[in-house]
C-alpha atoms as a PDB file:
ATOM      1  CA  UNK A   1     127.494 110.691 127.331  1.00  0.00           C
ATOM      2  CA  UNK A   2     130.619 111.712 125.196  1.00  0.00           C
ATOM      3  CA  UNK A   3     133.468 109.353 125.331  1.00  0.00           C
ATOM      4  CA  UNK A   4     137.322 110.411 125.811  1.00  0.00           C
ATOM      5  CA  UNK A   5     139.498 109.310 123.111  1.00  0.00           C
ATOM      6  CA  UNK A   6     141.793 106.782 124.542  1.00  0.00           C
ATOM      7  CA  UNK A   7     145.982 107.756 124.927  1.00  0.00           C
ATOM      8  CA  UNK A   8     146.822 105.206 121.891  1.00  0.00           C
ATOM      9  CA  UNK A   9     144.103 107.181 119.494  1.00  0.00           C
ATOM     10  CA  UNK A  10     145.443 110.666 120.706  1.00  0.00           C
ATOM     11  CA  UNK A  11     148.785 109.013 120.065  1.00  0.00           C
ATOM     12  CA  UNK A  12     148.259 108.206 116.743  1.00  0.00           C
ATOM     13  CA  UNK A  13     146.478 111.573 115.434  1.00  0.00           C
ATOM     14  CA  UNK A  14     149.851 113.270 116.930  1.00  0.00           C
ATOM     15  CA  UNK A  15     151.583 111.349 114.508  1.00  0.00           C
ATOM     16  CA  UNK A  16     149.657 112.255 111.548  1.00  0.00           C
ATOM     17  CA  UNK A  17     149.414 115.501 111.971  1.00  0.00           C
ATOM     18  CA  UNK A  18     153.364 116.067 112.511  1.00  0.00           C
ATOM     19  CA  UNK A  19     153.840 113.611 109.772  1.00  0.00           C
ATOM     20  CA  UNK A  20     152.321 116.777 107.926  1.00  0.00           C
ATOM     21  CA  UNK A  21     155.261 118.437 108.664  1.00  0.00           C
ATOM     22  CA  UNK A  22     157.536 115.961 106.686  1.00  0.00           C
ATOM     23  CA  UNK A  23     159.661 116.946 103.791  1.00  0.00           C
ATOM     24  CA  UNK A  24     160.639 114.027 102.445  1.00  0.00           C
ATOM     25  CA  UNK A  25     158.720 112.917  99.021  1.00  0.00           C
ATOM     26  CA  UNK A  26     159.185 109.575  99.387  1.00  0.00           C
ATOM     27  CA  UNK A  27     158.164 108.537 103.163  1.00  0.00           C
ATOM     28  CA  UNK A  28     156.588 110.386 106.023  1.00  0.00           C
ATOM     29  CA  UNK A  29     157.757 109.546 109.061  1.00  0.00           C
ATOM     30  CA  UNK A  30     156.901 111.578 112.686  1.00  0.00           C
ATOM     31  CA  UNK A  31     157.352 110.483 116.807  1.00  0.00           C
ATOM     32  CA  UNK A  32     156.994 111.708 119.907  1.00  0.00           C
ATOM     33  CA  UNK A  33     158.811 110.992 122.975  1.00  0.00           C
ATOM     34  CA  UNK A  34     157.170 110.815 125.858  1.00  0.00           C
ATOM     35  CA  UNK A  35     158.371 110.577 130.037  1.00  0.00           C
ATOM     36  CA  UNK A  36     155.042 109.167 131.289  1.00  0.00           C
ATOM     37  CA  UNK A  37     152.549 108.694 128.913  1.00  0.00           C
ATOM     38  CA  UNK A  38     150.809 111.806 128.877  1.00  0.00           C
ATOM     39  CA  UNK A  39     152.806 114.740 128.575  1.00  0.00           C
ATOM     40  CA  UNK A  40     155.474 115.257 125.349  1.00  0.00           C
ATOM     41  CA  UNK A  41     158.696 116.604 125.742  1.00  0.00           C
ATOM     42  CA  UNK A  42     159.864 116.145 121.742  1.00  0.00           C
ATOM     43  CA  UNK A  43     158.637 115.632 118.731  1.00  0.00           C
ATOM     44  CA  UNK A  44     160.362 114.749 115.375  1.00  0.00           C
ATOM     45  CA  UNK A  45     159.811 114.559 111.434  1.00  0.00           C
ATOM     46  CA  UNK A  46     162.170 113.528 108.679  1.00  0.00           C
ATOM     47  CA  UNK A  47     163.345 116.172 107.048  1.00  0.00           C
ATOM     48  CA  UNK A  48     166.593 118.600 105.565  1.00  0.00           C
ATOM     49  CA  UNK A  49     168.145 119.626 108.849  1.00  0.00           C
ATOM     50  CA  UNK A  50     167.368 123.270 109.718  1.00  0.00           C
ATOM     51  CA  UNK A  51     168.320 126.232 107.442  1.00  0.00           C
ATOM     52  CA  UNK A  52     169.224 123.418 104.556  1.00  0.00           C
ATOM     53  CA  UNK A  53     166.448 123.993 101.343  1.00  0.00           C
ATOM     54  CA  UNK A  54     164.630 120.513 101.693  1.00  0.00           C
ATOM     55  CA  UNK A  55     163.541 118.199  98.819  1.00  0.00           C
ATOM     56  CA  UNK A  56     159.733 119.475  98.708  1.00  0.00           C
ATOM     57  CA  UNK A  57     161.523 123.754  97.885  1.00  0.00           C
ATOM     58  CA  UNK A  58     163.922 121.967  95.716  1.00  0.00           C
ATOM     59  CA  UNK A  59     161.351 119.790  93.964  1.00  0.00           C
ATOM     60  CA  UNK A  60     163.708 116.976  93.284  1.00  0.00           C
ATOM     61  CA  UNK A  61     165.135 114.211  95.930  1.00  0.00           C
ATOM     62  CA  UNK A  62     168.723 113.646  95.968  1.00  0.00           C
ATOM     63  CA  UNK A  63     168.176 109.700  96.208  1.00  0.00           C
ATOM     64  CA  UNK A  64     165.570 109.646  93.045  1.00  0.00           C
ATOM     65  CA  UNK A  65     168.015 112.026  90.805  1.00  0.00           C
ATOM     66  CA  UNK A  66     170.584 109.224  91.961  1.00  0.00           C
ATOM     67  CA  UNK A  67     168.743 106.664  90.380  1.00  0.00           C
ATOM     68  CA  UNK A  68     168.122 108.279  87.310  1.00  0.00           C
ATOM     69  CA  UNK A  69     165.078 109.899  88.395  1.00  0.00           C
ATOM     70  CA  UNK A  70     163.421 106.440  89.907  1.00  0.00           C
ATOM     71  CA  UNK A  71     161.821 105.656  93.007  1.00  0.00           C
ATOM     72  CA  UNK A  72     164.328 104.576  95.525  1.00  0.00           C
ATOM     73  CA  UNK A  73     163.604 101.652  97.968  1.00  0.00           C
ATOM     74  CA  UNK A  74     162.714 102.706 101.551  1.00  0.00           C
ATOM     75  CA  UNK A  75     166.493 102.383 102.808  1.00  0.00           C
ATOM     76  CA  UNK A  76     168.503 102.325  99.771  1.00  0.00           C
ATOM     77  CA  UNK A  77     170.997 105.437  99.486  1.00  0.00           C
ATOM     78  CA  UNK A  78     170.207 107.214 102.666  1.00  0.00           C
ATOM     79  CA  UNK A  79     174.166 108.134 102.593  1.00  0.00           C
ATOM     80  CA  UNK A  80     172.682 110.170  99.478  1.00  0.00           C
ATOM     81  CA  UNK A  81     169.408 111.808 101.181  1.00  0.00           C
ATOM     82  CA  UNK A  82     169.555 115.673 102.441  1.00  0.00           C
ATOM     83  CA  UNK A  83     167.092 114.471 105.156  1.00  0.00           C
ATOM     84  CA  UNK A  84     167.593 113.163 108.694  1.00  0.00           C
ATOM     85  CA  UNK A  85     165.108 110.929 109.934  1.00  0.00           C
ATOM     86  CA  UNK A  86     162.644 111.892 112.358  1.00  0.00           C
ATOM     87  CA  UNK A  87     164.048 110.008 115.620  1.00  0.00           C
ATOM     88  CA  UNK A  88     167.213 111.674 115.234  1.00  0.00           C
ATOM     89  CA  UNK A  89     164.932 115.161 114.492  1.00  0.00           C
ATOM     90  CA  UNK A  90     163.213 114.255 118.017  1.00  0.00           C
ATOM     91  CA  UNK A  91     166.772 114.168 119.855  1.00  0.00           C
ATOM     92  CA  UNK A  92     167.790 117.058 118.685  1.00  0.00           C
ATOM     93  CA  UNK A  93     164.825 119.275 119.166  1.00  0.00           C
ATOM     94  CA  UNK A  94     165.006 117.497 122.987  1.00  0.00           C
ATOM     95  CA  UNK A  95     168.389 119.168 123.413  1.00  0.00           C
ATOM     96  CA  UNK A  96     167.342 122.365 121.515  1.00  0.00           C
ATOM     97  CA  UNK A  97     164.436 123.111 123.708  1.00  0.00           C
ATOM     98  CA  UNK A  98     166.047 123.242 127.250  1.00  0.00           C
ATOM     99  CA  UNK A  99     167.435 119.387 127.161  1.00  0.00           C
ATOM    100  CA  UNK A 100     165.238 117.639 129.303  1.00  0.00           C
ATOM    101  CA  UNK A 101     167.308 114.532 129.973  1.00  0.00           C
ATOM    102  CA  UNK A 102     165.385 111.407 127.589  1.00  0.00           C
ATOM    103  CA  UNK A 103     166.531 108.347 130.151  1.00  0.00           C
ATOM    104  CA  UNK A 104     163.695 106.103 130.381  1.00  0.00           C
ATOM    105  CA  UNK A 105     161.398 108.042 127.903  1.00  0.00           C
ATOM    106  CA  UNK A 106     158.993 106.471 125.453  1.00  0.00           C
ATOM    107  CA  UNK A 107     159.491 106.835 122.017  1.00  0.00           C
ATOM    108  CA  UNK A 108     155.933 106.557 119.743  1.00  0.00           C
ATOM    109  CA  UNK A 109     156.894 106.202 115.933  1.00  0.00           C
ATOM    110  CA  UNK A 110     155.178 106.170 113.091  1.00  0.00           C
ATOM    111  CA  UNK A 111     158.101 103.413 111.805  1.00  0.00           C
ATOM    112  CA  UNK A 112     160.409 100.797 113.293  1.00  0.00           C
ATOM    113  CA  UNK A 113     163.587 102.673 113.166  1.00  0.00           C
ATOM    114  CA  UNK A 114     166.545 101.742 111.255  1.00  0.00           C
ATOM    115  CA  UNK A 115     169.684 100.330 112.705  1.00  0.00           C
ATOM    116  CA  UNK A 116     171.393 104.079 112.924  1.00  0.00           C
ATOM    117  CA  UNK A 117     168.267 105.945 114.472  1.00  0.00           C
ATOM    118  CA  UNK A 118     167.650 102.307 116.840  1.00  0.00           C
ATOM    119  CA  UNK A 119     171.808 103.261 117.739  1.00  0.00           C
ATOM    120  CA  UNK A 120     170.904 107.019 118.333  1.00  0.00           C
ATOM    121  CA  UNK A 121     167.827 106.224 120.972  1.00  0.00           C
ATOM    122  CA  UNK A 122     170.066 104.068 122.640  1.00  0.00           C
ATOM    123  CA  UNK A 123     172.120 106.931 123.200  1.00  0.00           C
ATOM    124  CA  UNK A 124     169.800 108.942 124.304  1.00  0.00           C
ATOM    125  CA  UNK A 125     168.565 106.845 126.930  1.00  0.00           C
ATOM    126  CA  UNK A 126     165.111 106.145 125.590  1.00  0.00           C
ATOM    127  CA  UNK A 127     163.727 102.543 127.110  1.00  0.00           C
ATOM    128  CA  UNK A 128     160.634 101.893 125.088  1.00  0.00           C
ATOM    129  CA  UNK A 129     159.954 102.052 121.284  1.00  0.00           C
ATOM    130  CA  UNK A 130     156.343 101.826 120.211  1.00  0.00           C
ATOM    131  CA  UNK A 131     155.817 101.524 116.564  1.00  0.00           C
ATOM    132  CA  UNK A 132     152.395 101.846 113.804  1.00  0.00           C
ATOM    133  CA  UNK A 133     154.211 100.590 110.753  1.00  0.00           C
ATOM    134  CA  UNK A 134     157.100  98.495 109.823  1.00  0.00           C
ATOM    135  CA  UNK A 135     160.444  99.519 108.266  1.00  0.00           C
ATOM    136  CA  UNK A 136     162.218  97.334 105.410  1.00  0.00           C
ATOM    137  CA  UNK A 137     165.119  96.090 106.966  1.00  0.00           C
ATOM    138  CA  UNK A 138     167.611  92.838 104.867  1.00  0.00           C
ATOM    139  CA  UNK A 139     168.647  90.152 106.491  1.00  0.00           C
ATOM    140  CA  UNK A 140     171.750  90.999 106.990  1.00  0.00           C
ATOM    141  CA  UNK A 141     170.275  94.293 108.886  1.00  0.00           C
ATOM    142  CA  UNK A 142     167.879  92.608 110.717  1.00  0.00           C
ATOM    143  CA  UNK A 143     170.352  90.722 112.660  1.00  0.00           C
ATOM    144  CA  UNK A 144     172.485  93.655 113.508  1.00  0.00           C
ATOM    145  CA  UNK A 145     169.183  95.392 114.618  1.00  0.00           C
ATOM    146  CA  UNK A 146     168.123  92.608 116.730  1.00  0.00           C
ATOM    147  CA  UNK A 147     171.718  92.377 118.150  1.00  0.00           C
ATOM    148  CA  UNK A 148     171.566  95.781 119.458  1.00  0.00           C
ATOM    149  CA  UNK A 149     167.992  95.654 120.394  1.00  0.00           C
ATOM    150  CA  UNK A 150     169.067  92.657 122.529  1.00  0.00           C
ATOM    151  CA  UNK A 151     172.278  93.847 124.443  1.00  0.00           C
ATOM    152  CA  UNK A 152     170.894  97.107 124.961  1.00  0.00           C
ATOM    153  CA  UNK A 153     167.808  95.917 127.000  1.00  0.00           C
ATOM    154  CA  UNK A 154     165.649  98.120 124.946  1.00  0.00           C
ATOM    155  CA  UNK A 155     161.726  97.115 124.955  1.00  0.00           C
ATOM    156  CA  UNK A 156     160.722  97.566 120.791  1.00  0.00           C
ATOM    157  CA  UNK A 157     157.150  96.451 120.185  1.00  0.00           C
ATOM    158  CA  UNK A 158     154.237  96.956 117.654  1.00  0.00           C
ATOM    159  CA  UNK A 159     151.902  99.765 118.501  1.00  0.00           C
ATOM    160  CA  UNK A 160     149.429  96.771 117.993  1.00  0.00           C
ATOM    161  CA  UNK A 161     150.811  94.898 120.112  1.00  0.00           C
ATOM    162  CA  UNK A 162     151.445  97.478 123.102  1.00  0.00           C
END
């Protein structure tokens, strides 16, 4: 007998295979938001916003030429990247296609999203944030994160731990 995959294993092949759509050199990062589990209403990717030549055609990031051609630290000079991230990406394409309304959605990320994208699904109305990997966040971020995370009653967890 042939087993079904489970939700959190389709889940997670979703995210790799938008992640393929990513055009950011550095990090690729995809979600999906989800009303009940099983059906997805938006999906997002980091990436140059649309009709804007991204980094991959261009064949140079903003943020590296920035630092002298360098690697840049997941975080540092994002006022400098041509990208948006992929949580904001998934907002937008929610409004775009018909904008089904995201209060008490599910958000499955392939990061912890930074302070501005964890302000944007707030927004939105999203309720739950399920995450595979961390994000680099300082101390001082941290604490405004957590702050927000806090007063907003959003539930944030590890995918591990969901």
């Amino acid at each position: 007998m042939t087993m079904r995959k489970t939700w959190k294993s389709v889940w997670l092949e979703m995210l790799e295979a938008i992640k393929g759509r990513s055009t950011c050199r550095s990090k690729k990062a995809a979600l999906i938001i989800d009303p009940d589990s099983k059906m997805v209403i938006s999906y997002g990717y980091n990436g140059a916003p649309a009709g804007v030549t991204d980094c991959l055609e261009r064949d140079y990031c903003f943020r590296e030429q920035s630092n002298k051609g360098m690697p840049v630290s997941p975080g540092d000079g994002l006022e400098l990247c041509i990208g948006a991230h992929a949580e904001v990406n998934a907002i937008a394409n929610s409004a775009k296609m018909g904008g089904k309304s995201l209060k008490g959605c599910l958000m499955i990320a392939s990061h912890r999203p930074c302070v501005g994208c964890l302000k944007s699904i707030v927004n939105s109305g999203i309720s739950e944030v399920v995450f595979v990997e961390d994000y680099p966040l300082d101390s001082r971020t941290i604490v405004m994160w957590h702050l927000i995370e806090m007063e907003a009653n959003i539930s944030i967890k590890s995918f591990k731990d969901w």
